[in-house]
C-alpha atoms as a PDB file:
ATOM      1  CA  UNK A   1     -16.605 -43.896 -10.334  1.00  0.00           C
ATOM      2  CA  UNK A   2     -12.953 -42.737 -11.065  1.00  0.00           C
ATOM      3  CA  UNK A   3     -11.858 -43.642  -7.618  1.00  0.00           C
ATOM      4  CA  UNK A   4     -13.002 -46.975  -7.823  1.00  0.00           C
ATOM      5  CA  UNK A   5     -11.270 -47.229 -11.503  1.00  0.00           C
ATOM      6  CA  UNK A   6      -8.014 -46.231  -9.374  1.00  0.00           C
ATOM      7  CA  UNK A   7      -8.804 -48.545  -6.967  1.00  0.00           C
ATOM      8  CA  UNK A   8      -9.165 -51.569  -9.290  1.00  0.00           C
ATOM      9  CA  UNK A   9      -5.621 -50.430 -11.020  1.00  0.00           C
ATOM     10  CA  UNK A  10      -3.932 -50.308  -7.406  1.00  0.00           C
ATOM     11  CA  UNK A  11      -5.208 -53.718  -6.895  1.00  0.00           C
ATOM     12  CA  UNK A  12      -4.368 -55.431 -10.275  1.00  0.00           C
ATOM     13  CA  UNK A  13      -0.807 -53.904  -9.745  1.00  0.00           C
ATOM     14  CA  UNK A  14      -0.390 -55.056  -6.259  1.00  0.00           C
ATOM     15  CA  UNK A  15      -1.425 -58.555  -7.996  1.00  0.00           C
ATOM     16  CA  UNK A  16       0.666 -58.268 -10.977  1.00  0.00           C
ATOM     17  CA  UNK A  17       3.491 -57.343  -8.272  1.00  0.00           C
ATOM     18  CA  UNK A  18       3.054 -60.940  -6.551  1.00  0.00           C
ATOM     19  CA  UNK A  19       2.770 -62.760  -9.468  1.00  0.00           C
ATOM     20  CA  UNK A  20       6.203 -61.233 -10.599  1.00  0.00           C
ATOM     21  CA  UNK A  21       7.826 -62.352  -7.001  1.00  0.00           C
ATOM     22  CA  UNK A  22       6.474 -65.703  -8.214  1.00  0.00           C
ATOM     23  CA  UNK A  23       8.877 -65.861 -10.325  1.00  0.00           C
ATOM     24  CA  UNK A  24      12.090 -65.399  -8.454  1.00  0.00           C
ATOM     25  CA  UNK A  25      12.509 -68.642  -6.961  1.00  0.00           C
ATOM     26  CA  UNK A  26      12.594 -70.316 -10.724  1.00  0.00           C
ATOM     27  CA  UNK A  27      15.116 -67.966 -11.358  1.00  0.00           C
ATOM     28  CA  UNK A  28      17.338 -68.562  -8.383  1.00  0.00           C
ATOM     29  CA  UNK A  29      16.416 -71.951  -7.732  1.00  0.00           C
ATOM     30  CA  UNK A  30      18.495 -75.126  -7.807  1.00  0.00           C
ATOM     31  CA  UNK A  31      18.420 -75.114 -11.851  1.00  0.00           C
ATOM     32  CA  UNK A  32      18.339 -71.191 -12.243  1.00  0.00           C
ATOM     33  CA  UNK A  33      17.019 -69.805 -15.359  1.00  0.00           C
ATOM     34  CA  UNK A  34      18.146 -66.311 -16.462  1.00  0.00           C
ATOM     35  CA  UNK A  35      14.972 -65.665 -18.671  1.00  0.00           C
ATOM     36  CA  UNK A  36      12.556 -66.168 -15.965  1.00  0.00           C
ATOM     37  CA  UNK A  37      14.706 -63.163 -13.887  1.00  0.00           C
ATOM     38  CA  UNK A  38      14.066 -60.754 -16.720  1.00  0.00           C
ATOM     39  CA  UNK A  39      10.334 -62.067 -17.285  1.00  0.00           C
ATOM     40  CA  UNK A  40       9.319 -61.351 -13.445  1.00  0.00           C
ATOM     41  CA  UNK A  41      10.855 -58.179 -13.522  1.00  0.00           C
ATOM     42  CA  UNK A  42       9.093 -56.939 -16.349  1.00  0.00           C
ATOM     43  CA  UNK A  43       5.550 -58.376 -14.708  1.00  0.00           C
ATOM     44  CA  UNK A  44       7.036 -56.531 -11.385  1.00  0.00           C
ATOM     45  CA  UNK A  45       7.589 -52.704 -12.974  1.00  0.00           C
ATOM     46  CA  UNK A  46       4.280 -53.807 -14.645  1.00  0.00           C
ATOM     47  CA  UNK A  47       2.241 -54.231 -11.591  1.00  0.00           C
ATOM     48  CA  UNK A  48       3.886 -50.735 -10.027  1.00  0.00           C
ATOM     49  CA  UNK A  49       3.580 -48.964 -13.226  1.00  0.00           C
ATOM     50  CA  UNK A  50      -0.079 -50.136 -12.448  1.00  0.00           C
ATOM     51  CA  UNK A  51      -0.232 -48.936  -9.025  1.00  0.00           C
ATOM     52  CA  UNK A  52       1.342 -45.804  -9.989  1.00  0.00           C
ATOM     53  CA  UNK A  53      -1.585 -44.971 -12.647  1.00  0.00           C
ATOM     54  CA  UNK A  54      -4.194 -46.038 -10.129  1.00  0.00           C
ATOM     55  CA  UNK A  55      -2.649 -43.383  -7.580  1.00  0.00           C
ATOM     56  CA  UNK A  56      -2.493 -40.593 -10.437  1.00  0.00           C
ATOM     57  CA  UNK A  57      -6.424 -41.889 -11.269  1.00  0.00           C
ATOM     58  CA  UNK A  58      -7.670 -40.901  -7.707  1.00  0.00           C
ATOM     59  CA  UNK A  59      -5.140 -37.603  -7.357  1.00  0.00           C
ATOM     60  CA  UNK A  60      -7.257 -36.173 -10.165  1.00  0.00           C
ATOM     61  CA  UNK A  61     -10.196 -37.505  -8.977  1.00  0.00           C
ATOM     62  CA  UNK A  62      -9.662 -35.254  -5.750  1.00  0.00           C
ATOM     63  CA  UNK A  63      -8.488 -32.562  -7.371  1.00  0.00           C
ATOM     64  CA  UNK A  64     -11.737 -31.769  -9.196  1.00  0.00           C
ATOM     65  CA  UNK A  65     -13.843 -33.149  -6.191  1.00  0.00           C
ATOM     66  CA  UNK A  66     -11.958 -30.229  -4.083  1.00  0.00           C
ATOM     67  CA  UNK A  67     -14.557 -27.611  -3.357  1.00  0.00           C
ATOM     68  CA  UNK A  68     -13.384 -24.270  -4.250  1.00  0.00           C
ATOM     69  CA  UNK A  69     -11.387 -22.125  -1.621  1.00  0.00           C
ATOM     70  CA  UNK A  70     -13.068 -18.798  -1.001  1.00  0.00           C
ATOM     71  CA  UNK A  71     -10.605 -15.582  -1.188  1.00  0.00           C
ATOM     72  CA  UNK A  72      -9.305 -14.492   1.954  1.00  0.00           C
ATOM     73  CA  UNK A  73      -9.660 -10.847   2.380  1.00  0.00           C
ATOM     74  CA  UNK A  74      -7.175  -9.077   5.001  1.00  0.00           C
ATOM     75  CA  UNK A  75      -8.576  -7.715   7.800  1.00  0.00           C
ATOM     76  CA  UNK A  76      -8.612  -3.605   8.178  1.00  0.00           C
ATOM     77  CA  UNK A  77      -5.057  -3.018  10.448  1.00  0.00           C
ATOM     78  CA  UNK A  78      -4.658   0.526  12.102  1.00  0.00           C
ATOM     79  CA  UNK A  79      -0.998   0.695  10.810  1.00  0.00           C
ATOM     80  CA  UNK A  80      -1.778  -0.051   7.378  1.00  0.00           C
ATOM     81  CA  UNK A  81      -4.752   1.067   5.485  1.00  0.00           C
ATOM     82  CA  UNK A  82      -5.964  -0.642   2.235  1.00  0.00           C
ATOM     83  CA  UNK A  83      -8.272   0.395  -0.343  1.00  0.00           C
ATOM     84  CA  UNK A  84     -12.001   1.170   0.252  1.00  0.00           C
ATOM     85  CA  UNK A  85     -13.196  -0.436  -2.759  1.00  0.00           C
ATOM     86  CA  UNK A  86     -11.273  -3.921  -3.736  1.00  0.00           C
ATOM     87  CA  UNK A  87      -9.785  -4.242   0.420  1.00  0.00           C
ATOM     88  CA  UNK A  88      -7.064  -5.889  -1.149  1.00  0.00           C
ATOM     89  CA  UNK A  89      -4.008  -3.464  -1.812  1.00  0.00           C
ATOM     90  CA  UNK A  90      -2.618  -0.264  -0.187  1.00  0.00           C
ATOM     91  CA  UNK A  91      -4.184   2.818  -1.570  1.00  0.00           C
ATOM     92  CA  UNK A  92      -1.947   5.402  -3.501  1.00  0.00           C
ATOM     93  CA  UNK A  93      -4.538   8.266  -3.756  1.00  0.00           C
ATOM     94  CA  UNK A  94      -7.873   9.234  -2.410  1.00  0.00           C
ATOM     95  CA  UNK A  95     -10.591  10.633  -4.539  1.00  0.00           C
ATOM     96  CA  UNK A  96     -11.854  14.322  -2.163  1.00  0.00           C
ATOM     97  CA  UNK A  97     -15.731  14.014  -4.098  1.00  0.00           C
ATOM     98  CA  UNK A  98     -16.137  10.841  -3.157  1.00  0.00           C
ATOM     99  CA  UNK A  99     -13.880  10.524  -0.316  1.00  0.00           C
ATOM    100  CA  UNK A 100     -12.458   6.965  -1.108  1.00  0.00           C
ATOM    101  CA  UNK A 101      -9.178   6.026  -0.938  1.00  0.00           C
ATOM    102  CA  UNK A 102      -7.942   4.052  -4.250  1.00  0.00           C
ATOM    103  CA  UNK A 103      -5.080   1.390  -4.968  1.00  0.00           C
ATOM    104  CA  UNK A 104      -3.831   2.094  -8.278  1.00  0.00           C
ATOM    105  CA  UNK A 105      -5.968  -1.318  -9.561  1.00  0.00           C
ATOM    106  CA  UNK A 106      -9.419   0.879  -8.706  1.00  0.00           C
ATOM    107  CA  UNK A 107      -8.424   4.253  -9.484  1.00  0.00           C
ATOM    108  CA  UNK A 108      -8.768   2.660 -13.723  1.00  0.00           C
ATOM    109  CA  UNK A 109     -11.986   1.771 -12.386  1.00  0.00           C
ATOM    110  CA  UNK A 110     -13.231   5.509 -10.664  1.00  0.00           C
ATOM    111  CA  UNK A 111     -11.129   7.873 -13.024  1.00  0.00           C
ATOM    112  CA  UNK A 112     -13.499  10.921 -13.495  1.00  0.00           C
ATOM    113  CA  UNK A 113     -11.179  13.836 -14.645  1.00  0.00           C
ATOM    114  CA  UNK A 114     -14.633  16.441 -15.071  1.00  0.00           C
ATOM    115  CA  UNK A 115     -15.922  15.809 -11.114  1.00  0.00           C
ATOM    116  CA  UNK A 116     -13.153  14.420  -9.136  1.00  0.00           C
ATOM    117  CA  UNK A 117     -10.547  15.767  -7.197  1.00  0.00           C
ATOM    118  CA  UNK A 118      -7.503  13.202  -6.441  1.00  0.00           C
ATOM    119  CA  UNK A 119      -4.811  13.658  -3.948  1.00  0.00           C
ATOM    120  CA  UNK A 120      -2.067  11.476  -2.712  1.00  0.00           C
ATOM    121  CA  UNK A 121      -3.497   9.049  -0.067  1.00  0.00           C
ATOM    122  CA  UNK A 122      -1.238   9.388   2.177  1.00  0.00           C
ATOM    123  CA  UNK A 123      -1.487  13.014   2.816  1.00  0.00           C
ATOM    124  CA  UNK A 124      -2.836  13.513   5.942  1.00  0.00           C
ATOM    125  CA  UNK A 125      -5.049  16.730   6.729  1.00  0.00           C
ATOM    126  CA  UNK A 126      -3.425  18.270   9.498  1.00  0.00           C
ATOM    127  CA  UNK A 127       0.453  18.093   7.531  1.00  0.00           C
ATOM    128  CA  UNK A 128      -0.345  21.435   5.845  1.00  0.00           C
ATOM    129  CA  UNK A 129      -1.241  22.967   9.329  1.00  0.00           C
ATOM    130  CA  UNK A 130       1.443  21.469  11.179  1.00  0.00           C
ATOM    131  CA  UNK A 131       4.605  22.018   8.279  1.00  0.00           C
ATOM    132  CA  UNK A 132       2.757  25.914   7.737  1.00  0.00           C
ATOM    133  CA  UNK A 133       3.365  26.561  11.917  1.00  0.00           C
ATOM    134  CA  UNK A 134       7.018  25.134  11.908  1.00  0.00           C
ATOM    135  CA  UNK A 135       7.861  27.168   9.130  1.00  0.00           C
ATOM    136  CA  UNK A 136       6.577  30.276  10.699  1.00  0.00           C
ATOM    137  CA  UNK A 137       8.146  29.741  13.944  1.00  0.00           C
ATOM    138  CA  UNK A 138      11.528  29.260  12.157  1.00  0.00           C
ATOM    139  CA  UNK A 139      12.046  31.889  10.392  1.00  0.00           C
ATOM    140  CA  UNK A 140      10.526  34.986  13.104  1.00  0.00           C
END
């Protein structure tokens, strides 16, 4: 229904538009008359001002006709890991209980200070092992 309302108000512009050229020739003809210039100009910004409105009408239409976009979640990249919960943002810590790794978003969420055991996410297990062995070769 609102398209066809923009429709009609496209039309009746584009009609108000020729009906304003209709005037020009009185006002430049042989006997020109200076009022008749003004007068088709007004009908002429009348007719766009028309089409303009019926262009806005059927913009809005479309705009709620739009169906709604579903969310785009990034796919899993070996480089860079993202949370196991929302799959959204880069983790910051990783609960050891439950063996998730958290953005900072999720960790509000999963905060359990009496049975979990956080560390930083982007520890990796065998750091320990491998900075303990440097350290011991070294210094003997």
């Amino acid at each position: 229904m609102t398209t066809k309302f923009g429709s009609w108000l496209m039309a009746g512009g584009a009609l108000l538009c020729f009906v304003g050229l209709c005037f020009l020739p009185a006002a430049f003809g042989a006997d020109p008359e200076r009022a008749m210039l003004g007068g088709g100009m007004v009908v002429i910004a009348m007719g766009v001002l028309l089409i303009s409105g019926g262009f806005y009408v059927k913009a809005r239409a479309l705009g709620t006709a739009a169906p709604a976009t579903v969310p785009v979640t990034p796919k899993r990249s070996r480089t860079k890991s993202i949370c196991d919960q929302c799959a959204v943002e880069e983790p910051v810590i990783q609960c050891r209980v439950h063996q998730l790794h958290l953005c900072a978003d999720c960790l509000t969420k999963h905060y359990d200070f009496r049975s979990c055991a956080y560390v930083p996410s982007t520890r990796r297990a065998n750091l320990k092992a491998g900075a303990a062995a440097y350290s011991k070769a070294s210094s003997g």
